[in-house]
Protein backbone atom coordinates (compact mmCIF):
# COMPACT_ATOMS: atom_id res chain seq x y z
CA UNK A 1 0.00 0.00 0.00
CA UNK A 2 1.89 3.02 -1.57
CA UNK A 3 1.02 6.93 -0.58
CA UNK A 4 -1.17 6.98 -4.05
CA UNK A 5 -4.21 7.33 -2.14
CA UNK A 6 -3.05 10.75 -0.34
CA UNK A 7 -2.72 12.70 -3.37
CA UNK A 8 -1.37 15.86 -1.87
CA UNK A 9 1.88 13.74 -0.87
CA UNK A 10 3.32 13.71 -4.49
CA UNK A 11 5.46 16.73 -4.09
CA UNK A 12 8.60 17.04 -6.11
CA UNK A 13 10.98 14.17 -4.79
CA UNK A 14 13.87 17.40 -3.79
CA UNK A 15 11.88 19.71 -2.48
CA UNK A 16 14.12 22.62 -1.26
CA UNK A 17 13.78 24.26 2.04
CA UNK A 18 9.88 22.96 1.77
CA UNK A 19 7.66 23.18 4.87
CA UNK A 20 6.90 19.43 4.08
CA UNK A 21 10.23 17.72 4.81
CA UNK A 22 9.74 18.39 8.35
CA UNK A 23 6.43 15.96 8.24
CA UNK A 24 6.72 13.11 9.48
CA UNK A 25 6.58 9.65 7.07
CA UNK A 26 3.04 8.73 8.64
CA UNK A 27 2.35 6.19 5.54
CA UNK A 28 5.68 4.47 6.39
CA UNK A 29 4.91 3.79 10.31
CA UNK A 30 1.84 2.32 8.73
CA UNK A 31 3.34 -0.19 6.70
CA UNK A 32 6.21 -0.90 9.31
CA UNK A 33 3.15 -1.26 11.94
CA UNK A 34 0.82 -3.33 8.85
CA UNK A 35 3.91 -5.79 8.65
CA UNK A 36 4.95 -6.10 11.81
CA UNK A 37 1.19 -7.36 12.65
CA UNK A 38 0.89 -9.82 9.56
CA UNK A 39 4.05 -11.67 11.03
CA UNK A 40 3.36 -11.68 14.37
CA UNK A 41 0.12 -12.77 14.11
CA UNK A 42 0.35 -15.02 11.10
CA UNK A 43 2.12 -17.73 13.46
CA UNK A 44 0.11 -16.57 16.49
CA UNK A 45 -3.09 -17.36 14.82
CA UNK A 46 -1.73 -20.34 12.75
CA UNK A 47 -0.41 -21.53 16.55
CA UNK A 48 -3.91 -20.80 17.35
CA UNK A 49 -6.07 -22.99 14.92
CA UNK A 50 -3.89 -25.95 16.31
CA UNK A 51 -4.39 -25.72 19.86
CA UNK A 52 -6.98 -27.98 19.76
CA UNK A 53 -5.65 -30.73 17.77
CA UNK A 54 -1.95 -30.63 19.15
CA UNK A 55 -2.88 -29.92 22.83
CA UNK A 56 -6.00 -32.69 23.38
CA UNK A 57 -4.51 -34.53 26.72
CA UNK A 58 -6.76 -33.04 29.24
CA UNK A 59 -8.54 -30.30 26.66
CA UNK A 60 -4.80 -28.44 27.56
CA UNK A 61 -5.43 -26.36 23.73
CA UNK A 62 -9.34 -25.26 24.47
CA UNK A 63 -8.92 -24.40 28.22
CA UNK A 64 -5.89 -22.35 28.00
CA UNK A 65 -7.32 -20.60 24.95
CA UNK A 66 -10.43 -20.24 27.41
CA UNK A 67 -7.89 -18.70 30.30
CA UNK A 68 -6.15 -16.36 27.60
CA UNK A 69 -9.26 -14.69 26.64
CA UNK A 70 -10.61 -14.29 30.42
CA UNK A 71 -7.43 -12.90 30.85
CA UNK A 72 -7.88 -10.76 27.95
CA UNK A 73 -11.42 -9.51 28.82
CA UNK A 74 -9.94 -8.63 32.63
CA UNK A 75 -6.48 -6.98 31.64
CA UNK A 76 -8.44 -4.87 28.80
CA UNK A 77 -10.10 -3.27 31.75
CA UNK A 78 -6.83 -1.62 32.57
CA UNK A 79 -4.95 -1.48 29.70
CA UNK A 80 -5.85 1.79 28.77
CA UNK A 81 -3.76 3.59 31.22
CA UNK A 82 -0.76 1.38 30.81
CA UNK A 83 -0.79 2.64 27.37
CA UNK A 84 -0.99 5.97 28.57
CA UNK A 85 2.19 5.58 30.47
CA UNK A 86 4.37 3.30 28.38
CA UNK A 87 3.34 5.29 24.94
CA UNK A 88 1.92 3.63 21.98
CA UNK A 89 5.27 2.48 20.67
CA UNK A 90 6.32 1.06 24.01
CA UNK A 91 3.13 -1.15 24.66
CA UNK A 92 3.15 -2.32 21.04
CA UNK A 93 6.69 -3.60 21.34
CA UNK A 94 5.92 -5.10 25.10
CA UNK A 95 2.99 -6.26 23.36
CA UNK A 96 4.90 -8.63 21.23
CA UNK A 97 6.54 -10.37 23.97
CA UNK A 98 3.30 -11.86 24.69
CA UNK A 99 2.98 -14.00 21.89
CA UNK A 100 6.46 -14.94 21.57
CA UNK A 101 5.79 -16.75 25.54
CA UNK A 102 3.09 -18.48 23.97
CA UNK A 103 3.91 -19.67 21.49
CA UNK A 104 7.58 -20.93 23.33
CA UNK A 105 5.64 -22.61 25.61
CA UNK A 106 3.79 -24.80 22.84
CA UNK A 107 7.49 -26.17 22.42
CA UNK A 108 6.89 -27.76 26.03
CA UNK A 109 3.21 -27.88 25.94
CA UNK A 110 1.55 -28.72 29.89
CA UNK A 111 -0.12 -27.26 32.46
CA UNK A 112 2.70 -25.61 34.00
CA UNK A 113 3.82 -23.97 30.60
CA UNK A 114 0.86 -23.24 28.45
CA UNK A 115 -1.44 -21.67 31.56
CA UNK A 116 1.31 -18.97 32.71
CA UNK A 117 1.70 -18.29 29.13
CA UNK A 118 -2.06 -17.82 28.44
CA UNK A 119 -2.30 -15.46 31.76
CA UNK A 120 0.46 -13.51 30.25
CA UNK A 121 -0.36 -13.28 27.07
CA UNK A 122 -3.62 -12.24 27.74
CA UNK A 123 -2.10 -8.88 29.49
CA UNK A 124 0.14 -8.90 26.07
CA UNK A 125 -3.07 -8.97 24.01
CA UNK A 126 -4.78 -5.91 25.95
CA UNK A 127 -1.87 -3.65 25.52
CA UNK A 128 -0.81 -4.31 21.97
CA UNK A 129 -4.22 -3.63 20.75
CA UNK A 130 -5.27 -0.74 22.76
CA UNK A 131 -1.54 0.72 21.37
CA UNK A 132 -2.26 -0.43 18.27
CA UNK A 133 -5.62 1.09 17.77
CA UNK A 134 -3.86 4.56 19.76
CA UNK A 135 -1.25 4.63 17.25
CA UNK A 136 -2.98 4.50 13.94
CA UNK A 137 -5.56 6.80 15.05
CA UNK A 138 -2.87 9.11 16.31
CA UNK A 139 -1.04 8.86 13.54
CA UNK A 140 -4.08 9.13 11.00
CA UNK A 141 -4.98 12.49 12.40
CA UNK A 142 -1.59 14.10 12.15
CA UNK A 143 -1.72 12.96 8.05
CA UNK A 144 -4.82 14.30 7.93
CA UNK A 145 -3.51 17.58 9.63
CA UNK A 146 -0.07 17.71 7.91
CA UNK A 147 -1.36 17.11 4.67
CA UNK A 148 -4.80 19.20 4.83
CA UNK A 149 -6.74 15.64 4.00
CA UNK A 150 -10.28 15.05 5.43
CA UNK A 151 -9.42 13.10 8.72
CA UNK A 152 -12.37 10.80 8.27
CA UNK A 153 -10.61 9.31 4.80
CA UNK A 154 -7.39 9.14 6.02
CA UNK A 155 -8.40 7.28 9.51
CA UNK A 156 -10.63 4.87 6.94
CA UNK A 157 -7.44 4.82 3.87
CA UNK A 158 -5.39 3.75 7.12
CA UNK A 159 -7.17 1.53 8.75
CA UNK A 160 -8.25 -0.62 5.58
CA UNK A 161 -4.08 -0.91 5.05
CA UNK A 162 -3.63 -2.31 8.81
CA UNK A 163 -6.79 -4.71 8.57
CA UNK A 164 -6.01 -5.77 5.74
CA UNK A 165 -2.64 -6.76 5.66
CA UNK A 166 -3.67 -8.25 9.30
CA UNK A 167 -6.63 -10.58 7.98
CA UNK A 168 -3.67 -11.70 5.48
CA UNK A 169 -2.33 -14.08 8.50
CA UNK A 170 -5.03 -16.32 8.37
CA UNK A 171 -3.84 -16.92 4.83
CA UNK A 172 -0.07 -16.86 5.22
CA UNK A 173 -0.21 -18.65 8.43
CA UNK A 174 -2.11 -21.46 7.50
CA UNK A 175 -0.42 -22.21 4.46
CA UNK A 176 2.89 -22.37 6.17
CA UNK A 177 1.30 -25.08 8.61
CA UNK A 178 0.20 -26.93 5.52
CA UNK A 179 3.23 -26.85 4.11
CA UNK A 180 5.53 -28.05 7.27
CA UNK A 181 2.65 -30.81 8.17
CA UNK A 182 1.94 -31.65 4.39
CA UNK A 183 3.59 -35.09 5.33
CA UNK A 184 0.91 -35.97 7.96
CA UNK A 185 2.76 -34.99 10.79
CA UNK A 186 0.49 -32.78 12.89
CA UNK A 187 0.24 -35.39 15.51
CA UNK A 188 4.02 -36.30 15.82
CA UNK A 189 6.16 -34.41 18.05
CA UNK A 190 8.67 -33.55 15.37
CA UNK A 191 6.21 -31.62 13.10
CA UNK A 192 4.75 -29.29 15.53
CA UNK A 193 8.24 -28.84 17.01
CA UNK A 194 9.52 -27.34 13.62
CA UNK A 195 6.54 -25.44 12.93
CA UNK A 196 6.09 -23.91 16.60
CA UNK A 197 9.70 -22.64 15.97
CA UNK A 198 9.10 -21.47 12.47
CA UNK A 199 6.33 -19.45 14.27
CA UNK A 200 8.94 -18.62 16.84
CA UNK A 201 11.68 -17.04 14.53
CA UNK A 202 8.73 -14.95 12.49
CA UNK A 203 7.05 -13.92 15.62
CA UNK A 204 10.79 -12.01 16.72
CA UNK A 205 11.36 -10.42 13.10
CA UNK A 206 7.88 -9.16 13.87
CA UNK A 207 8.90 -7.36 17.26
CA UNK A 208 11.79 -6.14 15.63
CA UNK A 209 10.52 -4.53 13.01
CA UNK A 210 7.95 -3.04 15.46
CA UNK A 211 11.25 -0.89 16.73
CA UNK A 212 11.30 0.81 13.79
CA UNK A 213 8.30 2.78 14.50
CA UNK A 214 8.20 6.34 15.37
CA UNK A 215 7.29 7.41 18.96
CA UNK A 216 3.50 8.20 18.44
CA UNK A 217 2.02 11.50 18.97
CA UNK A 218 -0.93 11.22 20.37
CA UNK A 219 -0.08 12.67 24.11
CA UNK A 220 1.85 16.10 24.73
CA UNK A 221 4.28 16.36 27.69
CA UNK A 222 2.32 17.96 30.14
CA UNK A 223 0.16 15.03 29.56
CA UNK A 224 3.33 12.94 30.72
CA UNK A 225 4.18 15.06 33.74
CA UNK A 226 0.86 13.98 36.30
CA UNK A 227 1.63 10.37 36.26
CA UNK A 228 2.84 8.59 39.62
CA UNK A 229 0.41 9.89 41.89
CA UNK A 230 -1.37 8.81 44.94
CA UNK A 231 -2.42 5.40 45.41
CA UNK A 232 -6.07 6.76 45.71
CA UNK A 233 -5.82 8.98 43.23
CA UNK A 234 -4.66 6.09 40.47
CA UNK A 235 -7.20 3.80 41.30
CA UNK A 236 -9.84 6.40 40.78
CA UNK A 237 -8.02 7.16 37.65
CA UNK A 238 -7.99 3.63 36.81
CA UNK A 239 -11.74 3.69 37.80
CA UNK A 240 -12.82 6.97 35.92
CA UNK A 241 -10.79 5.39 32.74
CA UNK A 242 -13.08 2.07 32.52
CA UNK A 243 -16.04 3.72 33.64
CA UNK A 244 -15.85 7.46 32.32
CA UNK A 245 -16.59 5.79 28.57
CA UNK A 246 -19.96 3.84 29.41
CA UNK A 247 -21.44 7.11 29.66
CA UNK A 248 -21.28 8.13 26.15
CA UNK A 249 -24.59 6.83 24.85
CA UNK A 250 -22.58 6.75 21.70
CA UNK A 251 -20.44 4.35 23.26
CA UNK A 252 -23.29 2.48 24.38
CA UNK A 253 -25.02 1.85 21.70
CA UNK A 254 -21.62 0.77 19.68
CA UNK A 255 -21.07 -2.08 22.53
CA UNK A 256 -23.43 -4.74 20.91
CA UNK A 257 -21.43 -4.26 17.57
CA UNK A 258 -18.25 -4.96 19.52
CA UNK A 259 -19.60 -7.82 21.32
CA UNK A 260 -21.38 -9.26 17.83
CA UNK A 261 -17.62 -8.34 15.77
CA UNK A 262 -16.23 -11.07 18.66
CA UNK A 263 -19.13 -13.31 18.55
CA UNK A 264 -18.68 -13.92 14.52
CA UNK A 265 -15.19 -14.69 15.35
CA UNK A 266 -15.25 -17.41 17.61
CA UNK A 267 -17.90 -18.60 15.60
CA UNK A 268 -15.75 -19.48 12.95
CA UNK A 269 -12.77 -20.59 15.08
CA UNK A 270 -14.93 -22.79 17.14
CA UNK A 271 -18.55 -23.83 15.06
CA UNK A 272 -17.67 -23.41 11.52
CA UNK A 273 -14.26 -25.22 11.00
CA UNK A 274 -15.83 -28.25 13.25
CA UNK A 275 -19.11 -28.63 11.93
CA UNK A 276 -19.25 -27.36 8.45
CA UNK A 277 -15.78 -27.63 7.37
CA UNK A 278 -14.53 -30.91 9.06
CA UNK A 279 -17.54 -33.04 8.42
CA UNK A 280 -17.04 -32.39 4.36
CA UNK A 281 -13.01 -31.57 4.14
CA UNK A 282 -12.04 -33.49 6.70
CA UNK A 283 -9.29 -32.05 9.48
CA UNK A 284 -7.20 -31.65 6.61
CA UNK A 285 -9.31 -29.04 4.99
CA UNK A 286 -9.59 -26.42 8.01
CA UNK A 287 -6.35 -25.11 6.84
CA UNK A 288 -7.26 -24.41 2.99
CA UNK A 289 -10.76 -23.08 4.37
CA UNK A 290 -9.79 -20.32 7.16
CA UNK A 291 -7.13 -19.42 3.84
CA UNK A 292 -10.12 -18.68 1.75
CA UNK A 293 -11.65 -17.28 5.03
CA UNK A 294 -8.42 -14.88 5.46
CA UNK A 295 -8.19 -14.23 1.77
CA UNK A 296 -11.37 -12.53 1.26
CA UNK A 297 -11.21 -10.92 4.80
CA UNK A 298 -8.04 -9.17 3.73
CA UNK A 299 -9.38 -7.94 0.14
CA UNK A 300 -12.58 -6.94 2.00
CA UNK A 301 -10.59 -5.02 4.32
CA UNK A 302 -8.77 -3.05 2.02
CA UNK A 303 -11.38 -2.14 -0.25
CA UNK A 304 -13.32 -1.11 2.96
CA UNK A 305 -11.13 0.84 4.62
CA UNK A 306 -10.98 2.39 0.54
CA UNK A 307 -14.13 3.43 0.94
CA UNK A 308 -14.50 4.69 4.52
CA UNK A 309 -14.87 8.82 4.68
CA UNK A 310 -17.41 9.34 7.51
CA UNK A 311 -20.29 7.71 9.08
CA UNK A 312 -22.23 7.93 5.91
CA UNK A 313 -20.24 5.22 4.43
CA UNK A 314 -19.42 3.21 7.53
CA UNK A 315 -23.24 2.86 7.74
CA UNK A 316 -23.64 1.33 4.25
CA UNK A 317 -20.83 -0.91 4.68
CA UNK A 318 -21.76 -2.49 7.85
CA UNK A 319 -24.83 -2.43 6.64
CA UNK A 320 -23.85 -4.77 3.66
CA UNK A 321 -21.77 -7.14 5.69
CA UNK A 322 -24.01 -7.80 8.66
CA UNK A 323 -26.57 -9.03 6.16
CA UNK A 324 -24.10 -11.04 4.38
CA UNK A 325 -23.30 -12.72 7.19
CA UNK A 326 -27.01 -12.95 8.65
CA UNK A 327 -27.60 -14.96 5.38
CA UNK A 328 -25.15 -17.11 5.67
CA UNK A 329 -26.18 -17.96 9.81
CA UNK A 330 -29.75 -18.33 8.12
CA UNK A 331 -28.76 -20.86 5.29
CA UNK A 332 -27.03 -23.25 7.77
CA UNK A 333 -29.79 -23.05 10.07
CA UNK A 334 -32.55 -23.72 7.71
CA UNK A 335 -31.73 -25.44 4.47
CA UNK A 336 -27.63 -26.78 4.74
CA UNK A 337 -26.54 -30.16 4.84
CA UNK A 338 -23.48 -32.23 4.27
CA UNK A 339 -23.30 -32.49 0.66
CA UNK A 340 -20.92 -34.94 -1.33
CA UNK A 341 -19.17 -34.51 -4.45
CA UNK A 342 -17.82 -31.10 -5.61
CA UNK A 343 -20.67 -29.02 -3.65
CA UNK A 344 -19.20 -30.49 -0.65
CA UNK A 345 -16.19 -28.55 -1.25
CA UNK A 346 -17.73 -25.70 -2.67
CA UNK A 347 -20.59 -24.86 0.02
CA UNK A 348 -18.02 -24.59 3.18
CA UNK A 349 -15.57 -22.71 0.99
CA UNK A 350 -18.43 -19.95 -0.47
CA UNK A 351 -19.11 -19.80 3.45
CA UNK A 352 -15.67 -18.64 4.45
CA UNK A 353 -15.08 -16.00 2.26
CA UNK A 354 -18.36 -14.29 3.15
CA UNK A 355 -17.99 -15.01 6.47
CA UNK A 356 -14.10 -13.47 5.64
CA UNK A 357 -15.98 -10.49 4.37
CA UNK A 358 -18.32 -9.83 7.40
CA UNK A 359 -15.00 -10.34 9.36
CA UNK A 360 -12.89 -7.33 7.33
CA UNK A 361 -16.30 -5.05 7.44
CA UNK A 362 -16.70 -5.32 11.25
CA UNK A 363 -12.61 -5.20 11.93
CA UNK A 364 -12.39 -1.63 9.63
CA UNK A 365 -15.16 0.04 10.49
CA UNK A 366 -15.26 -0.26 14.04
CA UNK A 367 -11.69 0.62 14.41
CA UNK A 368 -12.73 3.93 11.70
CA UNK A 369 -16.07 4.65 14.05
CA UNK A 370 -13.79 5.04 17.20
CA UNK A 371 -11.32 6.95 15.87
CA UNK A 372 -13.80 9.44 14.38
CA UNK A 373 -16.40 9.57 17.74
CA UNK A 374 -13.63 9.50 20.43
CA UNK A 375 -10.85 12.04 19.97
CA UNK A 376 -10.19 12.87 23.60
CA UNK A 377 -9.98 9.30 25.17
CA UNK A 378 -8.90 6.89 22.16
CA UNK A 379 -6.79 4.78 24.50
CA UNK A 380 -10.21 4.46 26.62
CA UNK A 381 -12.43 3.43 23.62
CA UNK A 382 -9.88 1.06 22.12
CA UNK A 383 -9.84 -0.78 25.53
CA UNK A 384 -13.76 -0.85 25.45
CA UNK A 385 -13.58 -2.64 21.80
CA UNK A 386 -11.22 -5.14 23.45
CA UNK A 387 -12.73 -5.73 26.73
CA UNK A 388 -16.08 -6.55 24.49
CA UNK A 389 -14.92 -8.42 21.95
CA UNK A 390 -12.80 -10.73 23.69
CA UNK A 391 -15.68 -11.53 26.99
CA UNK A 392 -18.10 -12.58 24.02
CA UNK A 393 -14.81 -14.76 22.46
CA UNK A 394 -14.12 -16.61 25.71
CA UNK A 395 -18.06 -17.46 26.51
CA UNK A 396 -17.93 -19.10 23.00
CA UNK A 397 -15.29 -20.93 23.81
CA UNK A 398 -16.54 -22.30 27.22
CA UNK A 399 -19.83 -22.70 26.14
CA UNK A 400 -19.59 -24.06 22.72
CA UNK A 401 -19.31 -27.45 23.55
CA UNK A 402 -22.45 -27.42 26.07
CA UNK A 403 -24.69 -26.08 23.10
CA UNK A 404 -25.76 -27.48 19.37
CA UNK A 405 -24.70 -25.36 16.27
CA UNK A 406 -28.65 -24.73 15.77
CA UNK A 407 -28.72 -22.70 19.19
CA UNK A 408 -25.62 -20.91 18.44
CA UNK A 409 -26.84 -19.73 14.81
CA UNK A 410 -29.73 -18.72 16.82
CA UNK A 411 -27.64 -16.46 19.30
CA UNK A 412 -25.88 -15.54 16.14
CA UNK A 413 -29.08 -13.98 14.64
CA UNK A 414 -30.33 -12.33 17.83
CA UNK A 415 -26.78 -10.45 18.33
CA UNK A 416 -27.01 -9.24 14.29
CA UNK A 417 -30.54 -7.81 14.68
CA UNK A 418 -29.98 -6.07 18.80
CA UNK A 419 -26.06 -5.14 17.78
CA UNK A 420 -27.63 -3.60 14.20
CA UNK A 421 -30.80 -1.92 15.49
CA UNK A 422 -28.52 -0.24 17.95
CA UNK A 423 -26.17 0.59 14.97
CA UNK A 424 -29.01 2.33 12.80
CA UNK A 425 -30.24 4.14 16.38
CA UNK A 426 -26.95 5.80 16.75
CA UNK A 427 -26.67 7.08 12.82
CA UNK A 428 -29.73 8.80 13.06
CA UNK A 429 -29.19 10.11 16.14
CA UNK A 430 -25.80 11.33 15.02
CA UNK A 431 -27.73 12.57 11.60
CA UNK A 432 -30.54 14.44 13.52
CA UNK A 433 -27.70 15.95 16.21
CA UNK A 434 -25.48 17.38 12.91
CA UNK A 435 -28.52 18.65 11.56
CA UNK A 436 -29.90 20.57 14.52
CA UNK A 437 -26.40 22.29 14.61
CA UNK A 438 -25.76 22.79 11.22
């Protein structure tokens, strides 16, 4: 993703004592930050996809991925002014270390490895992505300021490069797995020992190409200069941080979207690979499937983000992939079966990348709909979108094997039509509010 989108950046390549060499590269720190994600988290979730088939002695795989996203959920709470105090750059590189525990301890997988790891990584998880969404907001608004651009398109243009080199792991990843196991040896020791430290080796290129970011801007230095004080007066800091946000109705009425976004996630970690996917394909065919599934989530992503200039457009694009997903929910719950033959392959596979497309809908423009709404506390509203998404992730995962796939389509469809009708509240609330003022 080049700077071709950002027209008023193609000055002359020498530009002599010009105002503009003093701006800052913002496009670079978004590909550095783009990349660095895509590694780390093409052998994080690669790593992840496995857990359940490498780690089965004692459910080890589903319970610590259970524990991680509890853990998650909880350190989200606070994450916000952690991020505050380390800086964006700072929590996105301690972020990192996170991953590279977990996936380490996969080398050694048992209780005594893999459930520290999970704790830990789910404090890892909190902080990278509250930094993460800090930092490309941040660093969306000074483009948009140093380059007179409408900040609404440039936090969209931005935001459909990150997501969409991101939803690129489940592609990458998973083909690398297929690749090192294409012999059959995802049950042997040796073959998840090679790949867990192929995933290794990419996960540390990925934190050090993280150091190559720029400090972000989003906090000034007075900012910086009230930190450390009373015990008291951090915890109702801490307090005021997590709570200070829930009284935005704005932010309220965005809440069942997060929750749904992590709903339709775990959905297709947990129900679609093992009861559409692995009854046709086999366990073979999860792999090739969450590719297709990644594929189309990445292209979706960057044509959304293309498209993103204010809440106009977000509305029409959520609009679009909501209902492509509510179709989908509503075709497996009333008329799909098991078929044979070619449709067997093509049915689970037409599923994925329209499931990948809800996926890269949700991921961009929730990320673009906080950045535009919360301008004074975008640590605070990142940490809500993580706190939400990953409590609805973890009761998937606990619950999902207590529940048939018809009851969860039907949870599915309940979330899509609260989480939407909340959506379409807020837009013409917003509408009628810019209207009254205008």
């Amino acid at each position: 993703m080049d700077s071709a989108g950002f027209p008023d950046e193609e000055t002359p390549l020498v530009p002599d004592n010009s105002p503009i060499q003093s701006r800052r590269n913002h496009t670079r720190d978004v590909h550095i930050l783009s990349c660095a994600f895509l590694l780390i988290f093409l052998a994080y979730g690669a790593a992840q996809n496995l857990e359940t088939s490498v780690n089965t002695e004692d459910d080890l795989g589903t319970i610590s991925l259970g524990i991680l996203y509890l853990s998650f959920t909880f350190f989200s709470m606070v994450a916000s002014p952690v991020v505050r105090a380390l800086g964006s750059k700072n929590a996105l590189i301690l972020g990192t270390t996170g991953y590279w525990l977990f996936i380490a301890a996969n080398l050694l997988p048992s209780w005594y490895t893999m459930v520290p790891a999970a704790l830990y990584l789910g404090f890892a998880a909190s902080i990278i992505w509250v930094g993460q969404g800090t930092y490309l907001t941040s660093t969306a608004r000074s483009h948009a300021k140093d380059y007179n651009l409408h900040e609404g398109t440039v936090i969209g243009h931005f935001n459909g490069e990150f997501w969409g080199m991101f939803a690129a792991n489940q592609f990458v990843g998973n083909l690398i797995s297929l690749a090192v196991l294409r012999d059959g040896t995802g049950g042997s020791n040796n073959g998840t020992t090679l790949l867990f430290s192929v995933f290794l080796i990419i996960v540390t290129l990925g934190t050090i190409l993280m150091c190559f970011l720029h400090k972000g801007e989003g906090r000034t230095e007075e900012d910086a200069q009230d930190s450390s004080p009373s015990f008291c007066a951090s915890l109702l800091s801490l307090l005021k941080t997590i709570v200070t946000p829930l009284y935005d109705v704005r932010m309220l009425l965005i809440i069942p979207l997060m929750v749904y976004s992590g709903l339709q996630q775990a959905f297709v970690w947990a129900e679609y690979t093992e009861y559409i996917v692995t009854p046709t394909l086999g366990v073979s065919g999860v792999g090739g499937a969450m590719a297709v599934y990644g594929a189309f989530d990445a292209i979706c992503s960057l044509t959304a983000g293309r498209l993103t200039s204010g809440l106009k457009s977000i509305t029409i694009i959520i609009s679009g992939g909501v209902l492509l997903q509510a179709i989908i929910f509503l075709w497996i719950l009333l008329g799909y079966s098991a078929e044979s033959g070619v449709l067997g392959i093509v049915y689970p596979l037409i599923m994925a990348a329209v499931l990948g497309i809800g996926d890269g809908v949700l991921n961009t423009q929730l990320s673009a709909l906080l950045g535009i709404f919360f301008k004074s506390d975008t640590e605070g509203a990142f940490a809500q979108l993580k706190v939400w998404q990953s409590a609805s992730t973890a009761v998937v995962f606990f619950v999902s094997s207590y529940i048939s796939l018809q009851a969860m389509l039907i949870v599915m469809l309940a979330a899509i039509a609260i989480s939407y009708t909340a959506f379409v509240f807020l837009t013409l609330r917003e509408k009628a509010s810019s209207s009254s003022t205008a």
